[in-house]
Protein backbone atom coordinates (compact mmCIF):
# COMPACT_ATOMS: atom_id res chain seq x y z
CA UNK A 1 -26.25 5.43 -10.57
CA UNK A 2 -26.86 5.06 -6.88
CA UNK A 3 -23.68 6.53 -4.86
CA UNK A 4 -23.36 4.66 -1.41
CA UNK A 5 -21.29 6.49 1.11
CA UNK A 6 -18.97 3.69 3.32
CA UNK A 7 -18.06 4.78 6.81
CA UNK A 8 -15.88 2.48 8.97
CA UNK A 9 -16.15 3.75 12.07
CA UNK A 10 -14.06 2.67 15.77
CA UNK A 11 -15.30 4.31 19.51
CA UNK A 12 -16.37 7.45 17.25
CA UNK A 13 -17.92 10.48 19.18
CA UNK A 14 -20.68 12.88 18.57
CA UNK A 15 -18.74 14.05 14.67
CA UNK A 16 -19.89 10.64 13.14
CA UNK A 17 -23.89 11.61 14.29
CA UNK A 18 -23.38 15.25 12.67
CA UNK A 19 -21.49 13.65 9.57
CA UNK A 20 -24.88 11.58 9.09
CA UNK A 21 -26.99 14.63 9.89
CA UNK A 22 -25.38 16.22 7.10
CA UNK A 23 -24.99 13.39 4.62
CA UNK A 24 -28.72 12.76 5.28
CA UNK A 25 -29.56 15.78 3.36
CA UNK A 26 -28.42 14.97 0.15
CA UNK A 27 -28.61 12.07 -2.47
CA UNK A 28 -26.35 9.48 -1.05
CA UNK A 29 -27.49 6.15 0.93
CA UNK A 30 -25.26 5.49 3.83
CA UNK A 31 -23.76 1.97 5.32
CA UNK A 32 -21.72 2.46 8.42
CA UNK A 33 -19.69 -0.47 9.91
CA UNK A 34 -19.21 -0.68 13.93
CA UNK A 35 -15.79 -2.06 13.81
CA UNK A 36 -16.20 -3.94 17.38
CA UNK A 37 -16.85 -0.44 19.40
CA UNK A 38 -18.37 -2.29 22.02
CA UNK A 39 -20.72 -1.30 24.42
CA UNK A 40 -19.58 1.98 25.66
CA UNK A 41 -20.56 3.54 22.14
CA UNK A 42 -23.91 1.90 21.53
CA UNK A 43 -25.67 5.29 22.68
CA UNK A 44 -23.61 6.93 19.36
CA UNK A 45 -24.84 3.97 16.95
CA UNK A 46 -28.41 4.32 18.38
CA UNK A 47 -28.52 7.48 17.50
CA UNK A 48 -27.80 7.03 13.39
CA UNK A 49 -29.16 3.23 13.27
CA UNK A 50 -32.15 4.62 12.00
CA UNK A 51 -30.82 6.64 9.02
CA UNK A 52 -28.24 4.29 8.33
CA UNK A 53 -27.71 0.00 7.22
CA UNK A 54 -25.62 -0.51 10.05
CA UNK A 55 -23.12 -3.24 10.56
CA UNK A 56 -21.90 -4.28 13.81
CA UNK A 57 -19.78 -7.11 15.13
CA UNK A 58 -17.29 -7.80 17.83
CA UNK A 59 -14.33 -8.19 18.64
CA UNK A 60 -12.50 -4.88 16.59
CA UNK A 61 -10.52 -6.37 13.69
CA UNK A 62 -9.13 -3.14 12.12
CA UNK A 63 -9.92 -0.68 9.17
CA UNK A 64 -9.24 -2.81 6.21
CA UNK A 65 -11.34 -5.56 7.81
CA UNK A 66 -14.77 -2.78 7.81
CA UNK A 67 -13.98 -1.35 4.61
CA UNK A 68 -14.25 -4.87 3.08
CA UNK A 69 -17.38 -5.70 5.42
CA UNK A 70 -18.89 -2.67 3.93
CA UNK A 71 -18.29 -3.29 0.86
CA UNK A 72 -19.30 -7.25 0.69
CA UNK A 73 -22.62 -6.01 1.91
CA UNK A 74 -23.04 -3.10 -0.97
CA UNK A 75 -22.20 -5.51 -3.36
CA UNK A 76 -24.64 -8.18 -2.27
CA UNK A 77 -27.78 -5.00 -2.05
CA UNK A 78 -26.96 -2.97 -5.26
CA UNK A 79 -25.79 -5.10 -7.46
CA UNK A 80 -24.39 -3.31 -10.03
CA UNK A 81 -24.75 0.22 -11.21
CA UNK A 82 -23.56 2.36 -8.28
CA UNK A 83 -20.08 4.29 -7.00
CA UNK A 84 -18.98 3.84 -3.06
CA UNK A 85 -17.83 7.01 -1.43
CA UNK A 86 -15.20 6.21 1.52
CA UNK A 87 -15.32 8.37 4.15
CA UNK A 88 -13.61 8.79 7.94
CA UNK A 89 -16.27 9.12 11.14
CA UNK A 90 -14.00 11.85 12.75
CA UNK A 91 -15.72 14.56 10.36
CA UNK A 92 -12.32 14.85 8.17
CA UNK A 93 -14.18 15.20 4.97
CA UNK A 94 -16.67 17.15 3.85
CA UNK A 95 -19.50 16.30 1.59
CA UNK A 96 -19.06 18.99 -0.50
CA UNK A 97 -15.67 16.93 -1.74
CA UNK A 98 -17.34 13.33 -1.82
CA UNK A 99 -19.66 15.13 -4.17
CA UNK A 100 -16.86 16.06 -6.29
CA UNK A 101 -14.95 12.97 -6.42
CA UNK A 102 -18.38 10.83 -6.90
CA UNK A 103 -19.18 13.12 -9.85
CA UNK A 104 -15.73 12.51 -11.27
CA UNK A 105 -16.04 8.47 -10.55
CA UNK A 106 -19.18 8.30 -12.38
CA UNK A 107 -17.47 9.09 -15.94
CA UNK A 108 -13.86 7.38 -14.82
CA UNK A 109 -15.40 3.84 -13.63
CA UNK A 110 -12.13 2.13 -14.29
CA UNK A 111 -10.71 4.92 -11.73
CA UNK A 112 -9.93 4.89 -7.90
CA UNK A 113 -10.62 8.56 -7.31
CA UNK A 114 -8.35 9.88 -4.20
CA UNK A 115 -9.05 12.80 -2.01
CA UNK A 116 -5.70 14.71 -1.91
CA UNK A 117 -5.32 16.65 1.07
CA UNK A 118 -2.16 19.48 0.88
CA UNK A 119 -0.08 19.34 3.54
CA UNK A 120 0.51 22.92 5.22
CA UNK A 121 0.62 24.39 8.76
CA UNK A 122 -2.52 22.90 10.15
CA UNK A 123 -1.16 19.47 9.32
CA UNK A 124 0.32 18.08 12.58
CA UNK A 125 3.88 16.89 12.03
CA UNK A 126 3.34 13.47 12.34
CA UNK A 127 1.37 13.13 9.66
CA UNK A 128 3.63 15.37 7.47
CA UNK A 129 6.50 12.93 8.44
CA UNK A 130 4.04 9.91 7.41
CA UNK A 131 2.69 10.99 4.45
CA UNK A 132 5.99 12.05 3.24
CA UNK A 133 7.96 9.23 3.78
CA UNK A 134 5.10 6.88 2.80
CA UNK A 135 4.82 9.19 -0.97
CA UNK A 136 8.57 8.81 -1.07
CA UNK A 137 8.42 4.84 -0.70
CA UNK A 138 5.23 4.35 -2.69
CA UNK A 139 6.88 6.41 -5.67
CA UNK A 140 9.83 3.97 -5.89
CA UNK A 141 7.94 0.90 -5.42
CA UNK A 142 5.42 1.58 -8.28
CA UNK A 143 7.13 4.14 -10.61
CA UNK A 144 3.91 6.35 -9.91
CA UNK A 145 3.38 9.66 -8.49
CA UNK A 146 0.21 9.73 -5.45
CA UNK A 147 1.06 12.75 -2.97
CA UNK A 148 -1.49 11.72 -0.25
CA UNK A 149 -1.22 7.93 0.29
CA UNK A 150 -2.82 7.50 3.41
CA UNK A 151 -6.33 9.51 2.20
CA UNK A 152 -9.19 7.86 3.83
CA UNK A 153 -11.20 9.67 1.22
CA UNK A 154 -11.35 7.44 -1.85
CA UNK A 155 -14.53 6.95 -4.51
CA UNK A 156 -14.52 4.13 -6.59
CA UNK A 157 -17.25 2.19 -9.15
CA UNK A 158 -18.53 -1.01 -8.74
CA UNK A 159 -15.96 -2.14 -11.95
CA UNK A 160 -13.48 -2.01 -9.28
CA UNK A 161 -15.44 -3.64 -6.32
CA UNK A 162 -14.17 -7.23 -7.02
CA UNK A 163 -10.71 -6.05 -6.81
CA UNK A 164 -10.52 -3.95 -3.65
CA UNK A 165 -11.97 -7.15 -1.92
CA UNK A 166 -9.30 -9.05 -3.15
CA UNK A 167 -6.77 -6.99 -1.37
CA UNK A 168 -5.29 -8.22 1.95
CA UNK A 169 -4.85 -6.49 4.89
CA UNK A 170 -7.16 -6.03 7.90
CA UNK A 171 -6.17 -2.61 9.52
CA UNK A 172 -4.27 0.26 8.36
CA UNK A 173 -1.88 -1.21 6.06
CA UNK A 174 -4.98 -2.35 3.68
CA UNK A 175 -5.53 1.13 2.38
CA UNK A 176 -2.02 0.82 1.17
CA UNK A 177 -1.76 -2.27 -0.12
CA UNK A 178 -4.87 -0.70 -2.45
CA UNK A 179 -2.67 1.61 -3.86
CA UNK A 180 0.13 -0.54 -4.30
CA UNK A 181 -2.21 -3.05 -6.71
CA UNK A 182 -3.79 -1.02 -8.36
CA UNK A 183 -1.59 -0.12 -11.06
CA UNK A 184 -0.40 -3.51 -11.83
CA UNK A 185 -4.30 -4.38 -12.43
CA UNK A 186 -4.84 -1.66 -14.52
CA UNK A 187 -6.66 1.11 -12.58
CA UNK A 188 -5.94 4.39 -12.98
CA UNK A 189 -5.10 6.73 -9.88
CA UNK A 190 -6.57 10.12 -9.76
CA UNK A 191 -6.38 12.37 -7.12
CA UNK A 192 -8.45 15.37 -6.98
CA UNK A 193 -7.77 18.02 -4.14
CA UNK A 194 -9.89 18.51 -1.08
CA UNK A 195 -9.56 20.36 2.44
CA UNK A 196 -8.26 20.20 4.57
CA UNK A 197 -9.17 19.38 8.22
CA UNK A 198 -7.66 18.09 11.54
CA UNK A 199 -9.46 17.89 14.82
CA UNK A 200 -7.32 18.84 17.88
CA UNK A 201 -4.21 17.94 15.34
CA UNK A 202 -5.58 14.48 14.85
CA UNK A 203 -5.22 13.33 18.78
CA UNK A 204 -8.67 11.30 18.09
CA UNK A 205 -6.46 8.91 15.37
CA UNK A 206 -6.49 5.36 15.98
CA UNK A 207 -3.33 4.86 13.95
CA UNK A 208 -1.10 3.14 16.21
CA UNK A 209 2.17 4.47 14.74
CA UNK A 210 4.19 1.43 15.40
CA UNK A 211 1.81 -1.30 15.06
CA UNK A 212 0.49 0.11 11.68
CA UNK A 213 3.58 1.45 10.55
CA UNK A 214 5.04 -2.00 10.35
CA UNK A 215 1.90 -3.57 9.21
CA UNK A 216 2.28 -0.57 5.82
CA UNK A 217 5.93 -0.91 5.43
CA UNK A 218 6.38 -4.76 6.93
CA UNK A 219 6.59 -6.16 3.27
CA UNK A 220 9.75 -3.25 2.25
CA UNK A 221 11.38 -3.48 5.80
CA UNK A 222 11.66 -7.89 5.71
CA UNK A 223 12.47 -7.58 2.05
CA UNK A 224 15.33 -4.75 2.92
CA UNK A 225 17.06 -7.24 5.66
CA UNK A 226 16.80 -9.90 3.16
CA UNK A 227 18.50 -7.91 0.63
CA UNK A 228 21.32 -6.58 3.76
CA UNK A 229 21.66 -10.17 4.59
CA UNK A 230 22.74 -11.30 1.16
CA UNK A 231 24.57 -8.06 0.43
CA UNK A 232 26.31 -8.86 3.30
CA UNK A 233 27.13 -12.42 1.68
CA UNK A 234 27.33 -11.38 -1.83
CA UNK A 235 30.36 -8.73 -0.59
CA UNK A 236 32.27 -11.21 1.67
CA UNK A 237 32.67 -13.61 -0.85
CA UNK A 238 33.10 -10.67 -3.48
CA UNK A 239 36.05 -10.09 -1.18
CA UNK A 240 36.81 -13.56 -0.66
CA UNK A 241 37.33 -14.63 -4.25
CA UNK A 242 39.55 -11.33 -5.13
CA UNK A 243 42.13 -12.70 -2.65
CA UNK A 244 42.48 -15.70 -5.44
CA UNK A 245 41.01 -14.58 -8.19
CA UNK A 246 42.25 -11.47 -10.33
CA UNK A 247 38.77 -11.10 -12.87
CA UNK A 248 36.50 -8.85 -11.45
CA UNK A 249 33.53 -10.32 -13.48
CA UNK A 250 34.13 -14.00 -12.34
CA UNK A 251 34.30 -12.59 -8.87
CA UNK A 252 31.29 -11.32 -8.84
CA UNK A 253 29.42 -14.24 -10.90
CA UNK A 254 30.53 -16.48 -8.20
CA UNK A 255 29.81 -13.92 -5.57
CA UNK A 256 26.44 -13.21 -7.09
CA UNK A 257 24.86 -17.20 -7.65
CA UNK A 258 25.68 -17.92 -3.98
CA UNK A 259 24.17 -15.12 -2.58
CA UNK A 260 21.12 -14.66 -5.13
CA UNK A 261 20.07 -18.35 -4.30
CA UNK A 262 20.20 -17.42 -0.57
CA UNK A 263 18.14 -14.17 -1.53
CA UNK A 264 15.49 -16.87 -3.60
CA UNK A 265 14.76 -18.78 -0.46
CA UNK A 266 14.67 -15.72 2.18
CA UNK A 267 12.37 -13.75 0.14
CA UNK A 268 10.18 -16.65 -1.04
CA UNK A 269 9.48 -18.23 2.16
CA UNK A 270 9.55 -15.36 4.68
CA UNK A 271 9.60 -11.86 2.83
CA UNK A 272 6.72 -12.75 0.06
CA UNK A 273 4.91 -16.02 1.74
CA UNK A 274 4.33 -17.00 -1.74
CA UNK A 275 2.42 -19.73 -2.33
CA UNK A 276 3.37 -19.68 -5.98
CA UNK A 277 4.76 -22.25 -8.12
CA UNK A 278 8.37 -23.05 -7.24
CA UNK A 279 8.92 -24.38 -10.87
CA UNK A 280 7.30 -20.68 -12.26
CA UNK A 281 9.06 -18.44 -9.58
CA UNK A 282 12.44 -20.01 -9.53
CA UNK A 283 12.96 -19.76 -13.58
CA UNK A 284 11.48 -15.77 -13.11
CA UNK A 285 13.82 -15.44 -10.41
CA UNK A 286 16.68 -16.53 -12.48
CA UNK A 287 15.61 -14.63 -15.74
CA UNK A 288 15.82 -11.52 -12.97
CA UNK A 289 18.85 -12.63 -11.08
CA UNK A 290 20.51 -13.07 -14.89
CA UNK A 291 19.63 -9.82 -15.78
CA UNK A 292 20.78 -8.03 -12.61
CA UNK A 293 23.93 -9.70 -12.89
CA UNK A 294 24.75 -8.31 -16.21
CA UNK A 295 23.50 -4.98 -15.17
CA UNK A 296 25.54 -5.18 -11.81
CA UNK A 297 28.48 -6.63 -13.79
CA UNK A 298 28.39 -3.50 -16.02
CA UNK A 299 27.84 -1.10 -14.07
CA UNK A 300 30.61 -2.41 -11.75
CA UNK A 301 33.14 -2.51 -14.31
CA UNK A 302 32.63 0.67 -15.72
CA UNK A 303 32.74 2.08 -12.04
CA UNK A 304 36.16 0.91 -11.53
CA UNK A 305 37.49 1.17 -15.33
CA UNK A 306 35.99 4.29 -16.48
CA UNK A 307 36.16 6.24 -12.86
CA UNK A 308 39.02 4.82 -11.78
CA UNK A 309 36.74 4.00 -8.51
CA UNK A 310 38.03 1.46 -5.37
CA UNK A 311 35.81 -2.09 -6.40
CA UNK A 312 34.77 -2.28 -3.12
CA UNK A 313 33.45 0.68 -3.04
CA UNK A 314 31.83 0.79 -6.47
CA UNK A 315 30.11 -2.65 -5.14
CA UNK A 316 28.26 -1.14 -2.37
CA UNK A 317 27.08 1.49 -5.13
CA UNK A 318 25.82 -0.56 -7.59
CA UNK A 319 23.90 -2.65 -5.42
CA UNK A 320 21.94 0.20 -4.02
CA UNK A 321 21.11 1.43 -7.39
CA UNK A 322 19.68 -2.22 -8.02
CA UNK A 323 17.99 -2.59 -4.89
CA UNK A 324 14.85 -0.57 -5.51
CA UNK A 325 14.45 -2.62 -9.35
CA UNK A 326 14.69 -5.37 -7.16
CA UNK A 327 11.83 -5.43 -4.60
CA UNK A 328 9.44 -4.05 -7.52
CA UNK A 329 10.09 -6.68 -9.90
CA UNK A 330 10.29 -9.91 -7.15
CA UNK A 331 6.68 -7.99 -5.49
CA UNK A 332 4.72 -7.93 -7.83
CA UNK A 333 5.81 -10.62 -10.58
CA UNK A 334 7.92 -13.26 -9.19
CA UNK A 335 5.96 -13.42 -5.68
CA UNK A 336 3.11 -12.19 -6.40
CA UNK A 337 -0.14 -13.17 -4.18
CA UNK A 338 -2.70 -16.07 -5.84
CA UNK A 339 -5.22 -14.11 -6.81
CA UNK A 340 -3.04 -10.82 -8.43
CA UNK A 341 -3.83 -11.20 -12.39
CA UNK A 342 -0.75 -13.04 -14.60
């Protein structure tokens, strides 16, 4: 199988010519995409254009946007037959562990092989912070376990080439959104260990840590203020209808259909942008909004039955518990993009 290394590479330095000094010495073919550098770093692409299949355009249009220019083109050249390698230009990864994680691809085709980099002392804090609260997230979104989300080290066959193009995202948050698909389509996540390394405690990073922060956790933040906003409706009514109404459970029903059909629309039309069926997601939303209410019914009577617990307060309890089943369900079933498998 012929194993293509993928290098998307923005304003890199002098690293990105040694990392194709070094990769030129062993078996792998190399494609590096100049993701709009611009003129100020043509001396550093003039020095590899020759050893490489260079790709080049302008303006810069982000991470995810080169990884998928890359990997259009080694689909068009190879055809079928071959494992990509994804690798940083800041010198990050060694080939030593691309050699690994190839070797491991080539018997696991149906696998997206991650580099898994242990966080320790040389890691500089922000990326601790990042990584960790991005594993955290990821783990309750999917139900599965990846400790380094935000590898840029990943090694994948061409079974798996249609899908990674299929992915949106143009900059950071596409690497992400990778992980987030993949085990709804099937593919396995593996992560294999590799070293370590940070350059002057990763100063060189083009992560913007607002701008791509958003862009990775845009989708949970909108889909958390939709959820506050109808919280915040669900419990005012909740509180509304006890002044009149002594059954908890009819409270809440009431409570519930108002605000769920409020949470519908929000999440539909601004959280999601789905461009789904109404007819298909309104009768999943209501199978889901059925369900919950039962559960939240439930769990909200045995709150205040069993524990002897305030309502109000058990209310604010139960929903949290719910939330997280919530966003994973509506995300990737009920709002799920076009082109995401039924």
């Amino acid at each position: 199988m012929k194993e293509v290394i993928l290098i998307p590479s923005f304003e890199p330095d002098m690293k990105l010519v040694e990392l194709i000094s070094t990769i030129n010495r062993t078996r792998f073919d190399i494609v590096v995409v100049d993701d709009g550098s611009g003129s100020d770093y043509q001396d550093i692409f003039n020095k590899i254009k020759d050893k490489v299949h260079l790709i080049s355009y302008e303006p810069n249009m982000g991470k995810g946007y080169a990884l998928k220019k890359g990997m259009a083109y080694i689909k068009d050249t190879y055809q079928k037959d071959y494992i990509v390698i994804t690798m940083d230009s800041d010198g990050q990864h060694t080939i030593a562990d691309a050699i690994k994680l190839s070797s491991y691809a080539k018997n696991h085709k149906n696998t997206l092989v991650l580099g898994m980099r242990k966080r320790g002392d040389t890691t500089p804090l922000r990326s601790k912070i990042g990584n960790t609260i991005t594993k955290w997230i990821y783990g309750l979104v999917t139900g599965v376990s990846v400790y380094d989300t935000q590898t840029g080290l990943r090694v994948f066959s061409d079974r798996l080439m249609d899908f990674l193009l299929s992915v949106d995202g143009n900059r950071f948050e596409y690497e992400m959104n990778s992980l987030l698909l993949a085990p709804k389509n099937g593919i396995r996540l593996y992560e294999i260990e590799i070293e370590t390394i940070y350059y002057k405690k990763n100063k060189g990073t083009h992560f913007k840590t607002l701008r791509d922060s958003f862009l990775i956790y845009k989708d949970i933040l909108k889909f958390s203020l939709s959820s506050i906003l109808s919280f915040v409706i669900d419990y005012i009514l909740f509180f509304l209808f006890s002044l009149f109404i002594n059954s908890i459970t009819l409270c809440n029903i009431l409570a519930r259909v108002i605000s769920a059909s409020f949470n519908y629309l929000m999440n539909r039309k601004y959280v999601f942008k789905s461009r789904r069926s109404a007819y298909k997601s309104i009768f999943q939303y209501a199978i889901l909004a059925t369900s919950m209410l039962f559960i939240n019914t439930l769990l909200l009577n045995i709150f205040v039955k069993n524990f002897l617990m305030n309502k109000f307060i058990a209310k604010i309890i139960v929903e949290i518990i719910l939330f997280i089943i919530n966003y994973f369900v509506q995300k990737i079933i009920i709002f799920r993009k076009e082109n995401d498998k039924n």
